[in-house]
Protein backbone atom coordinates (compact mmCIF):
# COMPACT_ATOMS: atom_id res chain seq x y z
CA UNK A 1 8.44 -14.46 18.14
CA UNK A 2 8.90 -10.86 16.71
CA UNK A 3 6.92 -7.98 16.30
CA UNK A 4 6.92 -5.34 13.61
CA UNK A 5 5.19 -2.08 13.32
CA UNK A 6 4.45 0.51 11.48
CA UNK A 7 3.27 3.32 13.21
CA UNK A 8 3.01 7.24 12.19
CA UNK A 9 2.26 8.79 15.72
CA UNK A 10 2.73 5.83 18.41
CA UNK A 11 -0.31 4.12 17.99
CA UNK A 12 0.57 1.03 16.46
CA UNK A 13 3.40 0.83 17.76
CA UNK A 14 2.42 0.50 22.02
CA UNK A 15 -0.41 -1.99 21.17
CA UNK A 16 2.28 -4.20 19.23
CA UNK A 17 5.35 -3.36 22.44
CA UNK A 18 2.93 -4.03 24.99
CA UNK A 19 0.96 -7.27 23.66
CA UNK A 20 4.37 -8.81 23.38
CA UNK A 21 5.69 -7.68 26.47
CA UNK A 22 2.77 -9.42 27.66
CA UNK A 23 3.37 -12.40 26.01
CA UNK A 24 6.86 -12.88 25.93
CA UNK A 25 9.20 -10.47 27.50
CA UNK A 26 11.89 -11.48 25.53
CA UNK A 27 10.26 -11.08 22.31
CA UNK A 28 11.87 -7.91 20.06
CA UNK A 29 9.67 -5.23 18.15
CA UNK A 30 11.28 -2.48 15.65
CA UNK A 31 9.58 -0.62 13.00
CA UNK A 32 9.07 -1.85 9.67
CA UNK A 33 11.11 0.75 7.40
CA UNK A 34 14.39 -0.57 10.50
CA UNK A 35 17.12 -2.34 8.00
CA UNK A 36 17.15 -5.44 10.47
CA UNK A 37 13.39 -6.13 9.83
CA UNK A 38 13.68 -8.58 7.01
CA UNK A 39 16.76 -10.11 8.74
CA UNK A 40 14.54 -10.53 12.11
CA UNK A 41 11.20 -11.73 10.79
CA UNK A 42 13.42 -14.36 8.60
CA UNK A 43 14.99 -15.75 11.54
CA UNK A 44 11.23 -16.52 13.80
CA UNK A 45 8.52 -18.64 13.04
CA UNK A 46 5.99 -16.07 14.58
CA UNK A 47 5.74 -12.63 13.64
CA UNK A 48 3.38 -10.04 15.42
CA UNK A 49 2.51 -7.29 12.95
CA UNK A 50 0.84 -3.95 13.73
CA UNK A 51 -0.16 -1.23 11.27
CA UNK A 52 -3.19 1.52 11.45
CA UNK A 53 -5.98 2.03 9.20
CA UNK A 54 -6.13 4.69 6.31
CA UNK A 55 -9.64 4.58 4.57
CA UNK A 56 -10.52 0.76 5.97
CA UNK A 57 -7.19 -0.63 4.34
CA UNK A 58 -4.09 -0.98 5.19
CA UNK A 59 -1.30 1.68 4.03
CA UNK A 60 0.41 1.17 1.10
CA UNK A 61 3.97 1.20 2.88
CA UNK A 62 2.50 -2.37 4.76
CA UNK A 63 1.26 -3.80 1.72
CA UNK A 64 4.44 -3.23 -0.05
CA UNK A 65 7.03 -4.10 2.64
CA UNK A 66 4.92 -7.45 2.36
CA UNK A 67 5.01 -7.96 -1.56
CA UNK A 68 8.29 -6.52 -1.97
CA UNK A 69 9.52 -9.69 0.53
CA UNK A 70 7.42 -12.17 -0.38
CA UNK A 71 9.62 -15.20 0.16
CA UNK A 72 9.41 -14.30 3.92
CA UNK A 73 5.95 -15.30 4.44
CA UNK A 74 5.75 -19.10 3.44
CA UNK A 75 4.96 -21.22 6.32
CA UNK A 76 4.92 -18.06 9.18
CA UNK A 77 2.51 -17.97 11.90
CA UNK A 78 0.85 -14.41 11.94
CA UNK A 79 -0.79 -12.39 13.78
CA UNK A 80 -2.28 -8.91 12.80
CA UNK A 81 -2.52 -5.94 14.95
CA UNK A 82 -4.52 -3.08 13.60
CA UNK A 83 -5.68 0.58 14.86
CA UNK A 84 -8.42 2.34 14.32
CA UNK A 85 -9.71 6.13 14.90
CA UNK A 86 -13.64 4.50 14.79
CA UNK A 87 -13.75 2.15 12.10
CA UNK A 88 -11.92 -0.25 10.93
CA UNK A 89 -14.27 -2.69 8.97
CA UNK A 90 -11.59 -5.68 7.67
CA UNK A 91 -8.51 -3.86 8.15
CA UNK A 92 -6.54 -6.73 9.47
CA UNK A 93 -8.04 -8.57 6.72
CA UNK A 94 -6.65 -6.47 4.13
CA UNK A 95 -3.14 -7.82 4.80
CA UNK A 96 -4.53 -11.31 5.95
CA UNK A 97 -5.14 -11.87 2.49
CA UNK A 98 -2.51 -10.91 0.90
CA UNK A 99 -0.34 -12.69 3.10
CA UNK A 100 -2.42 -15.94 2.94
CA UNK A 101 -1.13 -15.84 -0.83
CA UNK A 102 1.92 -15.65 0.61
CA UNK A 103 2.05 -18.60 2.26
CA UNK A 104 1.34 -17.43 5.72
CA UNK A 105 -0.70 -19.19 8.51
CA UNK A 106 -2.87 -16.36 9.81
CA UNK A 107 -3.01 -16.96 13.33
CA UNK A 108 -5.45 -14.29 14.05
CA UNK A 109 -6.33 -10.63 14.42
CA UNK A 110 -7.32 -7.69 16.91
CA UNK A 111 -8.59 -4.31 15.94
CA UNK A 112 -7.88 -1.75 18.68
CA UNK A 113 -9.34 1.97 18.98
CA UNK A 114 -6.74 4.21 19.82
CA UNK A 115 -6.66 8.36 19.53
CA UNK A 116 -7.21 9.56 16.26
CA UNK A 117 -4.36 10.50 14.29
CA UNK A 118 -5.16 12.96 11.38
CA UNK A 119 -3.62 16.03 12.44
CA UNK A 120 -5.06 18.27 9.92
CA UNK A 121 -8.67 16.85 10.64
CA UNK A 122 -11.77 17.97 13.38
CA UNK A 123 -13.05 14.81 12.93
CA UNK A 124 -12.80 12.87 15.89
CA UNK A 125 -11.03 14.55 17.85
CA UNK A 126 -11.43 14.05 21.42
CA UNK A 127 -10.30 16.19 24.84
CA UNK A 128 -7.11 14.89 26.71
CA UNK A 129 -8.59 13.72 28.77
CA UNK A 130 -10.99 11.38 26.46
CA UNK A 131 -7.70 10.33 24.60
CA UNK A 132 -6.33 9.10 27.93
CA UNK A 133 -9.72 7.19 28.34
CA UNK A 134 -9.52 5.49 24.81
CA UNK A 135 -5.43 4.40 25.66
CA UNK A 136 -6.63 2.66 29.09
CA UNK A 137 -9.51 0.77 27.20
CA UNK A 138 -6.92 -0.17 24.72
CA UNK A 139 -4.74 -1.52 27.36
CA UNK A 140 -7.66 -3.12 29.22
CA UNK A 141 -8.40 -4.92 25.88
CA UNK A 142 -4.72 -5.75 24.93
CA UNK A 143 -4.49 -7.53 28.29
CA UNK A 144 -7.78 -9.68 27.67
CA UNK A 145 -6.41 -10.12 24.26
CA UNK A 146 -3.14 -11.46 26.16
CA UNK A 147 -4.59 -14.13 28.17
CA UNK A 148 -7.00 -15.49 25.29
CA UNK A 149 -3.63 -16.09 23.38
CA UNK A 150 -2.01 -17.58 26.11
CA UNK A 151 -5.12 -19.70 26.55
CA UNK A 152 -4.50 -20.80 22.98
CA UNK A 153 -7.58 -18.83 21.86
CA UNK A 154 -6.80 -16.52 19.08
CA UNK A 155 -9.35 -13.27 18.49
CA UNK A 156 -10.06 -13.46 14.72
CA UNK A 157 -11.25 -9.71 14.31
CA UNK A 158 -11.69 -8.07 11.00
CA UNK A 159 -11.30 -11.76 8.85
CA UNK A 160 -14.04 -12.71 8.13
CA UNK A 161 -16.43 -12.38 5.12
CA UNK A 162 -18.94 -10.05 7.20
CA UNK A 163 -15.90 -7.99 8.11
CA UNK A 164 -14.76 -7.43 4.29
CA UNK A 165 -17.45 -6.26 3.68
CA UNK A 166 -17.98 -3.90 5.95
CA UNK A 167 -14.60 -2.52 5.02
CA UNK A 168 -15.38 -2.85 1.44
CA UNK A 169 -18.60 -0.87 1.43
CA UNK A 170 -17.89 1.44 5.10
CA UNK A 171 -14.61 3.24 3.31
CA UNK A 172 -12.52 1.21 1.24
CA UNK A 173 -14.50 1.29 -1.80
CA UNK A 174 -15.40 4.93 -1.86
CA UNK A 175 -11.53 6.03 -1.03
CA UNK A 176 -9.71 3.66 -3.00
CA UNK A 177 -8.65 6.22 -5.01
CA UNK A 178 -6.43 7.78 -1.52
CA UNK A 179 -5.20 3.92 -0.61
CA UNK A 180 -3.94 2.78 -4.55
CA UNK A 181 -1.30 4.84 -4.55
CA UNK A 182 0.93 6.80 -2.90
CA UNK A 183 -0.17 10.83 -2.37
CA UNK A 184 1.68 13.81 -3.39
CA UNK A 185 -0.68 15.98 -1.31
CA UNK A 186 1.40 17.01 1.36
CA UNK A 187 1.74 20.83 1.30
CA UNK A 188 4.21 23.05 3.27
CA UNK A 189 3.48 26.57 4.19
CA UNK A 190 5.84 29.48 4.67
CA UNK A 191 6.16 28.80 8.45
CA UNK A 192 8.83 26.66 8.01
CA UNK A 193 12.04 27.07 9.64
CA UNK A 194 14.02 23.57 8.16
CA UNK A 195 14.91 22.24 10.65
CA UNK A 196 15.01 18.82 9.27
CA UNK A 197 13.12 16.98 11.55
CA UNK A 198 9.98 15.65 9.23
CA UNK A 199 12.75 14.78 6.34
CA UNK A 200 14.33 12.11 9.27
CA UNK A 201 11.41 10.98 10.72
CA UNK A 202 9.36 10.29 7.01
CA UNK A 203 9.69 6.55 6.29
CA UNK A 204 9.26 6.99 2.72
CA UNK A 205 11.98 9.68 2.47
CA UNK A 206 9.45 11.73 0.89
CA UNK A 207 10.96 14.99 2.54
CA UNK A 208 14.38 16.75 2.62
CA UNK A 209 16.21 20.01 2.94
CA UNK A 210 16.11 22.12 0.01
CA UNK A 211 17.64 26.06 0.38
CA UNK A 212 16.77 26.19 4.24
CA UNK A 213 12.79 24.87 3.82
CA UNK A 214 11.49 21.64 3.85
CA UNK A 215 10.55 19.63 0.61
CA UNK A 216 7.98 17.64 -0.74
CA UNK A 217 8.26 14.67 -3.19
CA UNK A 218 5.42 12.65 -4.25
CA UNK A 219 5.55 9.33 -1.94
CA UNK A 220 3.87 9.93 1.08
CA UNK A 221 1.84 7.22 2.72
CA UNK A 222 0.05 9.65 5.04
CA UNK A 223 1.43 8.19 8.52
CA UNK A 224 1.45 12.09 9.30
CA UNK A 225 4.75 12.00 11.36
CA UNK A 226 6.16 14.88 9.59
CA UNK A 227 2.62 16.65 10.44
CA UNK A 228 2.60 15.67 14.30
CA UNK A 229 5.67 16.40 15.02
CA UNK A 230 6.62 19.75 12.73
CA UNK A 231 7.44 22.47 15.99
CA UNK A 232 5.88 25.28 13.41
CA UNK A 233 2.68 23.30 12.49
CA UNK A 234 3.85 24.00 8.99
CA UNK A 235 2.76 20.81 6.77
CA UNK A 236 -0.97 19.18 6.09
CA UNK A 237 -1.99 16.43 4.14
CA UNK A 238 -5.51 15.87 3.70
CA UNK A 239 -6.61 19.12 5.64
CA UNK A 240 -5.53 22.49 5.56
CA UNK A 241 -4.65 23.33 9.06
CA UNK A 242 -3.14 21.71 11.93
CA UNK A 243 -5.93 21.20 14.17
CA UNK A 244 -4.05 18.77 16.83
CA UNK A 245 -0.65 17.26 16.73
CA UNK A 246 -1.59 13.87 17.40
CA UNK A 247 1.05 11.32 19.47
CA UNK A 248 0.47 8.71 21.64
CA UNK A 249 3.09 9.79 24.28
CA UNK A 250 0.92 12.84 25.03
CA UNK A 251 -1.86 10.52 25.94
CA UNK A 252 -0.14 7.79 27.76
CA UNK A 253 -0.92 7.04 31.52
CA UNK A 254 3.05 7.94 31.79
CA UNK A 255 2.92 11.20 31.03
């Protein structure tokens, strides 16, 4: 067993870590865009993936790692992990299906609320305090979620026909245009101070270094890493001001 995320702001990536730790302590995680991905999932028979929702779909970095290593899926047991600021609709579906043309054996699916993540949004955002709430729920469910596996009883959220089209007609179909390809909307503003830390944390290498100032290129996949973790609040995708930096660790029952 192995799990693999991708995960702009933590999300994603705890409710893969801690279902597995759950499940098998031994089992490994690492984010997709890690070099030793391919290598790992090609050596296992079951792979845990986790990924969060843009627009009821699944990002276009997931649905690509996927295609672009297609002769990894034939014959793998899978199991889909997906987050959600409030909806989700089919979102583990999205990638259930592609996979299933793959060659995979979907094993089953979860869809998990977690804090939101758009940084540059007032949309759902919530009070520390609620965040913390939403995180234990999550945790509450990943350990029901746990035992029914152990049990042998796989959740199967977000798979079925109901669910697609929920997805289909809640987001997907009136944002398709954000999820088809990758955006070249992310805008920098004069507060920043290049310090290079959104050009290494972007998976896509979408940012880098130029003169002392970050940047842009025209392949982000809206994870907003670079946005959530910028010290100067300096970049926005969708919106046009940071409104919270979003990250799991600040809403953890560790912290």
């Amino acid at each position: 067993m192995v799990g693999i995320y991708f995960s702009g702001t933590g999300n994603s990536k705890h409710c893969l870590t801690f279902l597995l730790s759950l499940l098998d302590e031994k089992a490994s995680s690492l984010p997709m865009e890690d070099k030793k991905a391919v290598e790992e999932i090609s050596k296992e028979d079951t792979v845990y993936i986790s990924y969060p929702t843009q627009f009821s779909n699944a990002p276009l970095y997931v649905r690509d790692f996927v295609w672009n290593n297609s002769v990894l899926w034939k014959n793998k047991k899978v199991f889909l992990i997906n987050t959600m600021g409030a909806f989700s609709g089919d979102g583990t579906g999205c990638l259930a299906r592609i996979l299933k043309k793959l060659g995979a054996v979907i094993l089953g699916g979860v869809q998990i609320r977690m804090p939101d993540s758009v940084a540059d949004s007032k949309a759902l955002k919530k009070s520390l305090s609620q965040n913390q709430e939403i995180v234990k729920k999550a945790d509450r469910r990943i350990e029901g979620i746990a035992k029914n596996i152990q049990e042998g009883r796989y959740p199967l959220e977000g798979l079925g026909f109901i669910a697609h089209l929920k997805g289909l007609f809640g987001q997907r179909l009136w944002f398709y245009s954000k999820t088809t390809h990758y955006s070249d909307k992310v805008k920098i503003n004069s507060s920043c101070i290049g310090c290079g830390l959104c050009a290494r944390n972007c998976p896509m290498k979408n940012l880098e270094i130029v003169d002392g100032k970050a940047r842009r290129k025209n392949r982000c996949t809206m994870c907003y890493r670079c946005v959530s973790t910028c010290p100067k609040k300096a970049i926005t995708i969708l919106g046009k001001k940071v409104v919270e930096q979003c990250r799991y660790d600040k809403y953890s029952s560790e912290n």
